[in-house]
Protein backbone atom coordinates (compact mmCIF):
# COMPACT_ATOMS: atom_id res chain seq x y z
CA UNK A 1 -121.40 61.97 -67.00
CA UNK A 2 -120.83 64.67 -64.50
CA UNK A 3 -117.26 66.19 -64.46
CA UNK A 4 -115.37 65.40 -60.73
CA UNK A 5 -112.96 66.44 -59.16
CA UNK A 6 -110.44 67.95 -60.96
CA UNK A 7 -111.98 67.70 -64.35
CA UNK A 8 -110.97 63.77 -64.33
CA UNK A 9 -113.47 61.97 -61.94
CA UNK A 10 -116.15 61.95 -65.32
CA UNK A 11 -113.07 59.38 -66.97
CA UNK A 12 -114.23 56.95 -64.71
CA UNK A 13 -117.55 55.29 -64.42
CA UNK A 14 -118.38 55.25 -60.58
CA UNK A 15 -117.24 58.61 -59.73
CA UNK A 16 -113.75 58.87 -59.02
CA UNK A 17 -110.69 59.71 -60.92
CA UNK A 18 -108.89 56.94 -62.73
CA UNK A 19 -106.13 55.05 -60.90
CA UNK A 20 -102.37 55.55 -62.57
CA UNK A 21 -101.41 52.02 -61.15
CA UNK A 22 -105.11 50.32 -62.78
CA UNK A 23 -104.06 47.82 -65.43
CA UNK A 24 -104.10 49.95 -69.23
CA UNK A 25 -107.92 49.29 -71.01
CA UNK A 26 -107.81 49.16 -74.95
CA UNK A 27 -111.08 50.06 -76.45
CA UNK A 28 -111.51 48.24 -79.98
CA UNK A 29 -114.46 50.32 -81.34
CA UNK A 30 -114.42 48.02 -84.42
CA UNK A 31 -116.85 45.72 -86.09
CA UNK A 32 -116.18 41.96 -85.39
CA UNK A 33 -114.00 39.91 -87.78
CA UNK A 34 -110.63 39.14 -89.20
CA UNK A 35 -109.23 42.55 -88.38
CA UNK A 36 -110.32 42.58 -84.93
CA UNK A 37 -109.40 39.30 -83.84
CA UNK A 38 -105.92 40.14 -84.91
CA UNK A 39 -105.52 43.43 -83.05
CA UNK A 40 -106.82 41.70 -80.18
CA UNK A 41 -104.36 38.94 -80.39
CA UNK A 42 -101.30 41.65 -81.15
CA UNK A 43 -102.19 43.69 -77.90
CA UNK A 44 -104.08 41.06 -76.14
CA UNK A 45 -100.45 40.32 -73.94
CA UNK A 46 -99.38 43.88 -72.94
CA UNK A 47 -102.90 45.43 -72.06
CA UNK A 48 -106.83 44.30 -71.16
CA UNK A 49 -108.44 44.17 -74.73
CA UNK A 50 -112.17 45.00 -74.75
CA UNK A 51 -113.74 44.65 -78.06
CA UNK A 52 -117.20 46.28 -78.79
CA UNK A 53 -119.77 47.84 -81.43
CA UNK A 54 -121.96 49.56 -79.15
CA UNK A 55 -121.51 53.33 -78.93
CA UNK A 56 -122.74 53.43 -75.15
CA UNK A 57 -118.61 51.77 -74.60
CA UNK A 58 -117.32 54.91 -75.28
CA UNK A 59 -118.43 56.36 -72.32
CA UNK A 60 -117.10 53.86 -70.23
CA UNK A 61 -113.52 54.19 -68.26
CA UNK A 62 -110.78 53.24 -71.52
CA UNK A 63 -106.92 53.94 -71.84
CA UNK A 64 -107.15 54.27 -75.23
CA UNK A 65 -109.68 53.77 -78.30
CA UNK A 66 -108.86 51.83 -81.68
CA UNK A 67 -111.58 52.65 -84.47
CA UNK A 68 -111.63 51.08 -88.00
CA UNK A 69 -113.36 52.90 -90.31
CA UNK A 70 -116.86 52.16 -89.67
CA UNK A 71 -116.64 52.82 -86.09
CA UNK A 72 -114.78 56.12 -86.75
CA UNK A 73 -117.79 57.26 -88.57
CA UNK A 74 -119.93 55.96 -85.56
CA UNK A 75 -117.60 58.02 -82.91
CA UNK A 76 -116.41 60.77 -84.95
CA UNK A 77 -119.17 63.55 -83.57
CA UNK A 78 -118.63 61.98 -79.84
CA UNK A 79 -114.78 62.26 -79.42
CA UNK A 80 -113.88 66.21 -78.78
CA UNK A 81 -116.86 65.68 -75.47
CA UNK A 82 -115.06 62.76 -75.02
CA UNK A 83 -112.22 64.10 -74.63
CA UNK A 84 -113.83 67.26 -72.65
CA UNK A 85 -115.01 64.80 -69.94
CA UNK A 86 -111.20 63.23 -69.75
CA UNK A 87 -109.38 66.56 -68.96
CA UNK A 88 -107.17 67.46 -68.32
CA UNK A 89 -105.77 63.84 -69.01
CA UNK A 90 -105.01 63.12 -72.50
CA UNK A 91 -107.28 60.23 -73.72
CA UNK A 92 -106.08 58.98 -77.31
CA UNK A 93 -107.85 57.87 -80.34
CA UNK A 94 -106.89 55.88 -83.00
CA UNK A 95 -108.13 54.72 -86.74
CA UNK A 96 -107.09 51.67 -88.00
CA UNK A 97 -107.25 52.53 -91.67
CA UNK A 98 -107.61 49.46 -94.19
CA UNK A 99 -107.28 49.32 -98.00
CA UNK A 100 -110.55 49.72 -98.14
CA UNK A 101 -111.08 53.20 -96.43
CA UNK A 102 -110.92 56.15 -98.60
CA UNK A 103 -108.44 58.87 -98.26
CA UNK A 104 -110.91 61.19 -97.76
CA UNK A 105 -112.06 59.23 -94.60
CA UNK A 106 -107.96 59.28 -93.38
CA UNK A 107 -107.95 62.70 -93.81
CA UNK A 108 -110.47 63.73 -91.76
CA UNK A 109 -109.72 61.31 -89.28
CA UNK A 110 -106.36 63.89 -88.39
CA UNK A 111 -109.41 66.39 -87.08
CA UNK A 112 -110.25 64.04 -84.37
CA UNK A 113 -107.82 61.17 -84.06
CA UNK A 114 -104.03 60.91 -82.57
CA UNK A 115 -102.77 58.23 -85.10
CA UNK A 116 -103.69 56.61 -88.31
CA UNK A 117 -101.72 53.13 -88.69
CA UNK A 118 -102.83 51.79 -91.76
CA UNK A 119 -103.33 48.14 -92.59
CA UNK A 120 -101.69 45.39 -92.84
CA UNK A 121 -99.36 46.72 -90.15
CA UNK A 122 -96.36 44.23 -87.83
CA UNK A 123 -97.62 43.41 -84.57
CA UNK A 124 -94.33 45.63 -83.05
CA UNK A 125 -95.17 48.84 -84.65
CA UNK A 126 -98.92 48.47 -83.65
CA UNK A 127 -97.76 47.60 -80.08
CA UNK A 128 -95.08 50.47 -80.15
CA UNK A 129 -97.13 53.35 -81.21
CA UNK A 130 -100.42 51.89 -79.13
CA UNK A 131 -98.18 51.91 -76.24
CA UNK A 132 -96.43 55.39 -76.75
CA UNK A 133 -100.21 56.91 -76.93
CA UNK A 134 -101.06 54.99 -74.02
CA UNK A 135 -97.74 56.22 -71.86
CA UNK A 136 -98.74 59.58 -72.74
CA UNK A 137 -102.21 59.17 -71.30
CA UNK A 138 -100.30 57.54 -68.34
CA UNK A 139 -98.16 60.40 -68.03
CA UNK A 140 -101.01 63.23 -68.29
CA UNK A 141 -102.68 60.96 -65.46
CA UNK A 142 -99.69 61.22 -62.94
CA UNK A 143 -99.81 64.90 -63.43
CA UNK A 144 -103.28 65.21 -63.07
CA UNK A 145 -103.38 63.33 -60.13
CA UNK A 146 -100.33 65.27 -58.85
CA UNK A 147 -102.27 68.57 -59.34
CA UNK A 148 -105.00 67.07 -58.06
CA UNK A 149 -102.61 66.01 -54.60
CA UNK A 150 -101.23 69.71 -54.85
CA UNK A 151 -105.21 71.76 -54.76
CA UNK A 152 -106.20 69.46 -52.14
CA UNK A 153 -103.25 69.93 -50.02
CA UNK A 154 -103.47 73.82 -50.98
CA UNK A 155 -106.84 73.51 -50.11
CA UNK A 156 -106.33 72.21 -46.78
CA UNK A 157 -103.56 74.53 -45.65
CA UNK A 158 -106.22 77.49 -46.50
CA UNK A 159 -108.11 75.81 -44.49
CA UNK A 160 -106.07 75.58 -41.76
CA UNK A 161 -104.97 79.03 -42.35
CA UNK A 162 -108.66 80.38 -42.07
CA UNK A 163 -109.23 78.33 -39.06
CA UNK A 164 -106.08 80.07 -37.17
CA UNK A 165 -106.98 83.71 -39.00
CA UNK A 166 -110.61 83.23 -36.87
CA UNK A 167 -110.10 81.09 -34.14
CA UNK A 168 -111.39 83.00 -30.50
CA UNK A 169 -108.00 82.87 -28.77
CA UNK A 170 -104.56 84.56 -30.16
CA UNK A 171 -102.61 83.18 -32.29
CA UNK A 172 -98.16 83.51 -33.05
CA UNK A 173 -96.22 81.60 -34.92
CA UNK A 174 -92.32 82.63 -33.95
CA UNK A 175 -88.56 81.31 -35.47
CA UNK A 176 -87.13 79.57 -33.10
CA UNK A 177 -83.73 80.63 -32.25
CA UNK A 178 -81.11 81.89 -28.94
CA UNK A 179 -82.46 84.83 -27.09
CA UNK A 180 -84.96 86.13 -29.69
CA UNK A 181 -87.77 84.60 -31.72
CA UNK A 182 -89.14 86.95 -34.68
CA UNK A 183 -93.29 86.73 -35.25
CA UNK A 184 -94.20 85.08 -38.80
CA UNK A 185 -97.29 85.19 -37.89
CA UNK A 186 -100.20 86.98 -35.63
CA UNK A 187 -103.86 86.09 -36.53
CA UNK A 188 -106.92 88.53 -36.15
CA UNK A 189 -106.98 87.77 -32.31
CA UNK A 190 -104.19 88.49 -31.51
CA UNK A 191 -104.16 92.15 -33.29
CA UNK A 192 -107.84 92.70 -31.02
CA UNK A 193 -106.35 91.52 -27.87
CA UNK A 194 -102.81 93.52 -28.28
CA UNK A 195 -103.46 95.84 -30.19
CA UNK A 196 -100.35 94.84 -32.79
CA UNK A 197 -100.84 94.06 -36.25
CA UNK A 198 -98.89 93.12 -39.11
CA UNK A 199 -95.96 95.49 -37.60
CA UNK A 200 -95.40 93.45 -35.41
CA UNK A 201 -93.95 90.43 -37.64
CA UNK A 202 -89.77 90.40 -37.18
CA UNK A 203 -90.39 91.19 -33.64
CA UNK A 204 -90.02 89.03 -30.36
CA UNK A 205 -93.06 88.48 -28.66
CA UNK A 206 -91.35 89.83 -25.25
CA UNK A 207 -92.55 93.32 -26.65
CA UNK A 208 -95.56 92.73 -24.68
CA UNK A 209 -93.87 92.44 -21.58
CA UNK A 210 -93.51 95.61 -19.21
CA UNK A 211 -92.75 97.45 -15.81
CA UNK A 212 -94.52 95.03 -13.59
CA UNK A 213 -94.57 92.39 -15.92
CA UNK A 214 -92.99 89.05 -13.31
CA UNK A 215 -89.44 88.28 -14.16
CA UNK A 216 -89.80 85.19 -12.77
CA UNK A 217 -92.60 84.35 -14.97
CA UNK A 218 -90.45 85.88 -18.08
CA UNK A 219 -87.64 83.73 -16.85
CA UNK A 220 -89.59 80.38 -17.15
CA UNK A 221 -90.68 81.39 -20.39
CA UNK A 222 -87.54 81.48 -21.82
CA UNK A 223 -85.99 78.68 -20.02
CA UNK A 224 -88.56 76.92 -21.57
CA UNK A 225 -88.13 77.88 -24.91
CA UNK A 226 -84.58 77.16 -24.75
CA UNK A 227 -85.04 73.76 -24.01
CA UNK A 228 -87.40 73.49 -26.97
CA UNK A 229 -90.23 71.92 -24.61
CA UNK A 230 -94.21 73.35 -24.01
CA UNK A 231 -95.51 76.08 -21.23
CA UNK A 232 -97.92 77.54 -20.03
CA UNK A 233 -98.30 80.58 -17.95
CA UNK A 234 -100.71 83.35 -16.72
CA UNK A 235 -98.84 86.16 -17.41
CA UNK A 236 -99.00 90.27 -16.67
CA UNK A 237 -98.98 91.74 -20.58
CA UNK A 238 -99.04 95.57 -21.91
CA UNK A 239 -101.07 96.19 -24.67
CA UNK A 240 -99.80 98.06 -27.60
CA UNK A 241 -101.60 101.51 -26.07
CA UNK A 242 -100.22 100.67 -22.50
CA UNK A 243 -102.97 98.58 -20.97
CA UNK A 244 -102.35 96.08 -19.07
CA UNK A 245 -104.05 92.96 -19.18
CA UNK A 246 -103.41 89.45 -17.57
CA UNK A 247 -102.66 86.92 -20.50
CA UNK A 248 -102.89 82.98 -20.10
CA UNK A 249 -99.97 81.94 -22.49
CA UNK A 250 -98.82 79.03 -23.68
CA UNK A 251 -95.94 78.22 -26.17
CA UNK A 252 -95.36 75.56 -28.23
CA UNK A 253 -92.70 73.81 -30.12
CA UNK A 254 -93.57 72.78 -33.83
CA UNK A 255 -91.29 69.95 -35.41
CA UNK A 256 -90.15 68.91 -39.07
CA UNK A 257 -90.12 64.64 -39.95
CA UNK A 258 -86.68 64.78 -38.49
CA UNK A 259 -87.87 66.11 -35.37
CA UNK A 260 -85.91 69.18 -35.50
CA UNK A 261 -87.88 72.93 -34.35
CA UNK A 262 -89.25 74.65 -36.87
CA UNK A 263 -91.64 77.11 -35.35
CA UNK A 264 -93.04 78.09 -31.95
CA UNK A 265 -96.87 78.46 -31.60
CA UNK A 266 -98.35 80.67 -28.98
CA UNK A 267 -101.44 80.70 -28.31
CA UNK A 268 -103.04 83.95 -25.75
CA UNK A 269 -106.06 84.13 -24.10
CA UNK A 270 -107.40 87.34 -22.07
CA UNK A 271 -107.93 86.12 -18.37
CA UNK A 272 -108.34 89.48 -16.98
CA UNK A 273 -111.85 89.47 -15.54
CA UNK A 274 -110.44 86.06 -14.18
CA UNK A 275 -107.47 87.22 -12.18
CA UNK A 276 -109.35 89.72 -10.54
CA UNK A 277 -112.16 87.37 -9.64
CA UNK A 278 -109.51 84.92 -8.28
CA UNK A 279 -107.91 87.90 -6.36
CA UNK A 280 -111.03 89.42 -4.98
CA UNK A 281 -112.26 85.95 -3.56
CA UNK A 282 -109.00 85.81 -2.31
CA UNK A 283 -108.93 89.23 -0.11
CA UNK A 284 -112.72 88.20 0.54
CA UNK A 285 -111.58 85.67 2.14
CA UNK A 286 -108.66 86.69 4.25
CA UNK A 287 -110.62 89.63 5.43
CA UNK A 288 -114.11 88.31 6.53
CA UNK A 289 -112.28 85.97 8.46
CA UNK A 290 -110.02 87.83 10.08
CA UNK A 291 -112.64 90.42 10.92
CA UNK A 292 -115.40 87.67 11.51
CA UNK A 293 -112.90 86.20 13.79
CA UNK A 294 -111.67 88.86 15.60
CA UNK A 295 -115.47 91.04 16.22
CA UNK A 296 -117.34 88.01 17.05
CA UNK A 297 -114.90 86.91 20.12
CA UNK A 298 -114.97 90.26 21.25
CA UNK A 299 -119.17 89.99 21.07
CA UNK A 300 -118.50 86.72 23.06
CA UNK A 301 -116.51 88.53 25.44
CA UNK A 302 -118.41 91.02 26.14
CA UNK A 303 -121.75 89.19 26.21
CA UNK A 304 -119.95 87.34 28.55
CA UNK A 305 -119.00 90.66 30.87
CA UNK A 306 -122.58 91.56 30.64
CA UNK A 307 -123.64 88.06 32.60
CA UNK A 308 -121.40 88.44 35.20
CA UNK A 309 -120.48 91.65 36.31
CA UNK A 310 -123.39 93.35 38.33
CA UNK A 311 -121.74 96.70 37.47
CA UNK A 312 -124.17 99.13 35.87
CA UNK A 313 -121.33 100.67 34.53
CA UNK A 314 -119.46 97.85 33.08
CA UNK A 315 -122.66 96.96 31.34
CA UNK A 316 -123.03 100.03 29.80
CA UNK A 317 -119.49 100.01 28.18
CA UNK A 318 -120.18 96.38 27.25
CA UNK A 319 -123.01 97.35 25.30
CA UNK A 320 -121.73 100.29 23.57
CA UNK A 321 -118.46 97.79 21.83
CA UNK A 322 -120.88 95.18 21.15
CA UNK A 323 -122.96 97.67 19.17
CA UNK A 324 -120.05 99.33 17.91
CA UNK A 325 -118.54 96.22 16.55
CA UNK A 326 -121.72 94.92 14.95
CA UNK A 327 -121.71 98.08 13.14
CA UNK A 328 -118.18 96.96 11.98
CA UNK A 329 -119.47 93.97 10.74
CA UNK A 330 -122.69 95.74 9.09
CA UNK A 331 -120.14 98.30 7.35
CA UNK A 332 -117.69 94.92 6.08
CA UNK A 333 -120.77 93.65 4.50
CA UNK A 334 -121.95 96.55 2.42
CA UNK A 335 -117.97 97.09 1.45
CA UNK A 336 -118.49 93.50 0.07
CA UNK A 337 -121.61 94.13 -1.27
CA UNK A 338 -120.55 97.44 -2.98
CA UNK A 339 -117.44 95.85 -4.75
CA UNK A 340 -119.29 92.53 -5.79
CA UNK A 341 -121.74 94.97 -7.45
CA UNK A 342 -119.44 97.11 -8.95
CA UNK A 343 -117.14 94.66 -10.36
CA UNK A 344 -120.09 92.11 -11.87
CA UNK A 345 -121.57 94.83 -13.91
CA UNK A 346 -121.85 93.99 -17.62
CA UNK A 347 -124.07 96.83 -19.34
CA UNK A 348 -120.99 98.78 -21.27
CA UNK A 349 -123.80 101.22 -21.36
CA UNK A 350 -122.76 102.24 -17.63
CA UNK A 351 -119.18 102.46 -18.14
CA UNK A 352 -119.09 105.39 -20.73
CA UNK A 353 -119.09 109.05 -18.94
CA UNK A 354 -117.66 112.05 -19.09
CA UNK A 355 -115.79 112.67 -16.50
CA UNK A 356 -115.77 116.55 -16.47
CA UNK A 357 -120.06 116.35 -15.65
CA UNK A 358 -119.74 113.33 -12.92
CA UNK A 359 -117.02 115.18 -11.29
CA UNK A 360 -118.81 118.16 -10.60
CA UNK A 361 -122.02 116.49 -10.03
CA UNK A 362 -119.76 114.27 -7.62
CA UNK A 363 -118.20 117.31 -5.96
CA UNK A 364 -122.05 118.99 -5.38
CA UNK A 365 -123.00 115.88 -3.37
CA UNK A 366 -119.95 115.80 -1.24
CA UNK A 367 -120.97 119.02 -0.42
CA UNK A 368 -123.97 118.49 0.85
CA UNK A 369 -123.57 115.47 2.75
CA UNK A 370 -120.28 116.58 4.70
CA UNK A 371 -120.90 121.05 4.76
CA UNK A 372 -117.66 120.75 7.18
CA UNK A 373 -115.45 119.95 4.39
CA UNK A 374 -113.91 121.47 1.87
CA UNK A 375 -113.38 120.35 -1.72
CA UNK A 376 -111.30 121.71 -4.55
CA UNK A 377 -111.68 120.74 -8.51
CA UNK A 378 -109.69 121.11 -10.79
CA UNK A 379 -110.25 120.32 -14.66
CA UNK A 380 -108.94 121.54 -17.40
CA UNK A 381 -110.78 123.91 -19.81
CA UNK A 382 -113.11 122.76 -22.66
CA UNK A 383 -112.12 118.79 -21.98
CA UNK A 384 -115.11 116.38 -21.65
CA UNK A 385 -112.81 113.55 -20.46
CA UNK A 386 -114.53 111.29 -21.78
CA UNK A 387 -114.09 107.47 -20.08
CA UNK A 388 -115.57 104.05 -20.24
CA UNK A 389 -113.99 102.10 -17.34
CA UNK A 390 -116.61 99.66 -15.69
CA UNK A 391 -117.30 101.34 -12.03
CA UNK A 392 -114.93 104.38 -12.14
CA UNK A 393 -117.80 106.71 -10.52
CA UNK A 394 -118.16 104.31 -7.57
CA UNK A 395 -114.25 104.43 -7.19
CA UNK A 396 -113.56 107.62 -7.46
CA UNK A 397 -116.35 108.45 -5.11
CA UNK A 398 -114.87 106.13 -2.45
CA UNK A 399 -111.74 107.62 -2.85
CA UNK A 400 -113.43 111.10 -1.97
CA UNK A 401 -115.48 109.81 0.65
CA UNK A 402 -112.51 107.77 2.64
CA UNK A 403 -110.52 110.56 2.31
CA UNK A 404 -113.24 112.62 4.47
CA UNK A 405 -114.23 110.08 6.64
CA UNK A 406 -110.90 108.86 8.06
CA UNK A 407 -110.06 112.51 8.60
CA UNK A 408 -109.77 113.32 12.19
CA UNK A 409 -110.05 117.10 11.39
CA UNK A 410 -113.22 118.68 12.19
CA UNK A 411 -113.26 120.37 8.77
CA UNK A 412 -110.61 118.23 6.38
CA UNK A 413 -110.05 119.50 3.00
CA UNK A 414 -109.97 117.62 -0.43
CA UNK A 415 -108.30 117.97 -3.54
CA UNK A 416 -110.04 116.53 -6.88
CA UNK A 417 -107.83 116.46 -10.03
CA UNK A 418 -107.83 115.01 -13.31
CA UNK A 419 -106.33 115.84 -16.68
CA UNK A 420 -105.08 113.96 -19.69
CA UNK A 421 -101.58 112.70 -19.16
CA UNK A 422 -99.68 110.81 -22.13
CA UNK A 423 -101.70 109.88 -25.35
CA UNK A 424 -104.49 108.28 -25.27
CA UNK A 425 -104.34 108.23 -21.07
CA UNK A 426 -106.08 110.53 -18.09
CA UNK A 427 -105.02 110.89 -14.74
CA UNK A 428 -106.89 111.49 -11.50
CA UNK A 429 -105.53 112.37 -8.27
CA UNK A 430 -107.60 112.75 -4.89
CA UNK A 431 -105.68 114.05 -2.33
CA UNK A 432 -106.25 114.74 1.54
CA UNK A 433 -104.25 116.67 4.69
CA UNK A 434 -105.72 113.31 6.96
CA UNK A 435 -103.42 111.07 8.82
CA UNK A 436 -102.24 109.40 6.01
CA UNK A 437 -102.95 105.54 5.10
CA UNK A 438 -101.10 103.06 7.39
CA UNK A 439 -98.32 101.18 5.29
CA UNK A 440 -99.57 97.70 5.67
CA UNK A 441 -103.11 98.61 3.89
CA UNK A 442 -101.10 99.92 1.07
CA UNK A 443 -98.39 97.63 0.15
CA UNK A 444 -101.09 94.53 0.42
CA UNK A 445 -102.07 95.81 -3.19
CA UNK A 446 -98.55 94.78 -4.18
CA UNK A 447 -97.92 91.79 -1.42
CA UNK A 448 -101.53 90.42 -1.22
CA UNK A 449 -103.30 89.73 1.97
CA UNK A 450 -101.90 87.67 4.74
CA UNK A 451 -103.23 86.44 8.06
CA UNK A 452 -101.51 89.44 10.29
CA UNK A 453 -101.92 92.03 7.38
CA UNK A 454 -105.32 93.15 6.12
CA UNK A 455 -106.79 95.76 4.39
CA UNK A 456 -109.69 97.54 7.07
CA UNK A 457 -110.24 99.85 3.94
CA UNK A 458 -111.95 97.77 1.86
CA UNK A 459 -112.46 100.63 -0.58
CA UNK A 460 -108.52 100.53 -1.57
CA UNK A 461 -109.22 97.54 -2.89
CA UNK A 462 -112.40 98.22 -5.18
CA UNK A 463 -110.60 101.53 -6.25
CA UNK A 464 -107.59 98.81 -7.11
CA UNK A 465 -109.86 96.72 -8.90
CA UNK A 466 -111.43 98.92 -10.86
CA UNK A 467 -108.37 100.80 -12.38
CA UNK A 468 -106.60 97.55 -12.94
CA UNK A 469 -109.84 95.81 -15.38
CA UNK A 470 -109.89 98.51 -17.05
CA UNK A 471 -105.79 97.95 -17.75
CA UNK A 472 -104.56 100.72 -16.12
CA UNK A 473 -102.26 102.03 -13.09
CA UNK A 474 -103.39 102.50 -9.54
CA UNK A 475 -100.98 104.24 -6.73
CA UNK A 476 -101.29 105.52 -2.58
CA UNK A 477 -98.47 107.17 -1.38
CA UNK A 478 -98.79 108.85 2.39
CA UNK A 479 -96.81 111.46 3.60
CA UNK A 480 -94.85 111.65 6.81
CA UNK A 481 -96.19 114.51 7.95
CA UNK A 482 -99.78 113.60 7.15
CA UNK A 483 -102.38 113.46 3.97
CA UNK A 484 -103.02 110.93 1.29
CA UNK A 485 -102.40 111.18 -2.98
CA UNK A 486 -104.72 108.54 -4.44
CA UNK A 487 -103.69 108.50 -8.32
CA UNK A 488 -105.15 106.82 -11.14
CA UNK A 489 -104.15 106.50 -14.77
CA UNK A 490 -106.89 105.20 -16.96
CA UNK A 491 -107.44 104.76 -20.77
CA UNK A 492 -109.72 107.64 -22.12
CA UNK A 493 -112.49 106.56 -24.10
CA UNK A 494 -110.86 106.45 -28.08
């Protein structure tokens, strides 16, 4: 018989190992008579008795086996794979020696048997040391089905463990506690979307949080935790490098049988691409209509001037902001178009460059297509800068470009720089002496849009974008007396 689980499942004779609580089987292995009929009799009241001659019984399920002579000699070469099959529960054999069995025969019964009781013998000291043998198999069985308990529960918590260790979201397990809740545990998700490892176990989780990370959001975290009850939150995180990325969190409470807290689980997902999506529909949105709005009553208006005023005049100045707003409307579209395209590319072969070659290839095209300008570069020596940030050429050349088109100098001058800042980190700054940006189309990046604020430079906003998927930071500032710093602090490619 195949061996089962555990070693023990081949002890019983439809797969499956033998039950502790089953009544107690005695095996006589003996040849019918006198002898038999009175072992039978003896044990017949404290266990099931089977009596049998054929050698195919041995294999079947038994507590414990009772051989005379002649069926020792029958069993003898069996027992030890007997035995084998039964482990690691102990599954006794005994001879029944008469006064007719040699000593030889009792002698060599010790190689294979637990007890000789020789004949004649009182039916309480053949009960007694049957039943010790047989509470020692009992016993053996309890532990092997205890072991047996213990691999499969081991098993199953490896399981478990491997399932958590590889599941496609982050994983923490935290202490719970007042105002700080050490990691126990971090899977291998959780180390590829923070960049934290095993270093990070003994720490709060709040080590993810940073400058612009929403106390509010923070707040209800904790709140929540205090109060030993679930959350979930979309939350601004820092890498352990400094990115940022937006992280959809939610927490947990684990309880013991008594209900108490014995764990927090978090569990963190990267919603990045997401947020921006949701944002970017957003300011879609807000600005199409407003402009939509606002250029098509003043078509209406106009087209309306143009029917009833005879004035040659009039009609030419109708005409002129009509066509003047439709190529408003034409240049809101391709802004649309140009950040839809630049934010849904997905080729990570187009986001690696080096930054030193684009720039200068960048700063030879601006100087052809405006000659009245004037640009300055400045890079540092023998530093490729190399990047990969999905649509940072695009950006950075809107950046130039605005900061030559809404110049009302007849020859405006721009600045170009980049440079590695802290570790790991680059910088680039485009600067302008224009007008400066109005306030409103630079604090919307902060505020979001509203109904009486909107961004006309749509290129802020993809320049915004762009910096912030690739988890880094993205600043205007305008001086009083005139000109524009655009700054941007990206990851460099590692």
């Amino acid at each position: 018989m195949a061996p089962g689980p555990a070693g023990i499942a081949s002890d019983a004779p439809f797969g499956g190992p033998p039950d502790v609580d089953e009544e107690v089987r005695v095996l006589l292995f003996m040849r019918s008579g006198r002898d038999r009929e009175l072992v039978a009799e003896a044990l017949g009241d404290r266990f099931r008795v089977e009596s049998t001659t054929d050698a195919a019984a041995l294999d079947s399920r038994f507590d414990c086996c009772v051989c005379d002579d002649e069926g020792f000699e029958r069993a003898a070469g069996s027992i030890e794979s007997r035995r084998e099959r039964a482990a690691p529960a102990f599954l006794p054999f005994v001879l029944l020696a008469g006064g007719d069995t040699d000593r030889e025969t009792t002698q060599e019964a010790w190689d294979h048997v637990d007890d000789v009781i020789e004949l004649p013998v009182r039916k309480r000291a053949l009960r007694t040391r049957i039943g010790n043998l047989v509470e020692r198999r009992r016993t053996t069985l309890r532990l092997a089905d205890r072991e047996q308990r213990l691999a499969a529960a081991v098993e199953e918590i490896r399981q478990k463990e491997r399932a958590m260790d590889e599941a496609p979201v982050g994983i923490a397990l935290a202490e719970p506690g007042t105002g700080n809740n050490p990691l126990t545990y971090v899977n291998e998700e959780f180390e590829r979307l923070t960049g934290y490892g095993p270093e990070v176990l003994g720490k709060d989780c709040r080590l993810l949080q940073g400058e612009d990370t929403d106390p509010a959001t923070t707040a209800a975290i904790r709140e929540a935790i205090d109060d030993e009850r679930p959350v979930s939150v979309d939350i601004l995180n820092y890498r352990a490098n400094g990115k940022k990325f937006w992280n959809q969190l939610t927490v947990a409470p684990i309880h013991d049988e008594t209900g108490d807290v014995i764990r927090f689980v978090g569990f963190q997902t990267d919603i990045t691409d997401r947020k921006i999506r949701e944002r970017r529909l957003e300011v879609m949105s807000r600005v199409l209509n407003h402009n939509l709005r606002n250029k098509m009553n003043l078509i209406e208006g106009y087209t309306e001037l143009l029917r009833s005023d005879p004035d040659e005049e009039q009609r030419r100045k109708s005409l002129d902001v009509i066509s003047e707003t439709t190529d408003d409307l034409m240049r809101i579209a391709e802004a649309v178009r140009k950040i839809d395209h630049t934010l849904s590319k997905t080729d990570p072969g187009e986001t690696a460059v080096e930054l030193r070659d684009r720039l200068s290839e960048l700063l030879s095209q601006m100087t052809d297509q405006y000659p009245n300008a004037t640009f300055h570069l400045s890079l540092p020596d023998g530093d490729s800068l190399g990047v990969s940030v999905l649509g940072l050429q695009t950006a950075i050349e809107e950046g130039v470009e605005n900061a030559v088109k809404h110049n009302d100098d007849p020859e405006p001058t721009v600045w170009i720089r980049a440079e590695r800042g802290d570790e790991g980190w680059i910088e680039i700054e485009i600067e302008d002496d224009g007008p400066g940006i109005p306030e409103h189309e630079t604090h919307v990046l902060e505020r979001g849009e509203t109904s009486l604020k909107h961004a006309d430079r749509l290129g802020i906003w993809l320049m915004y974008w762009v910096v912030s998927k690739a988890g880094g930071q993205f600043s205007v500032e305008s001086s009083e007396t005139g000109g524009t710093l655009l700054r941007m602090t990206i990851p460099a490619r590692s």
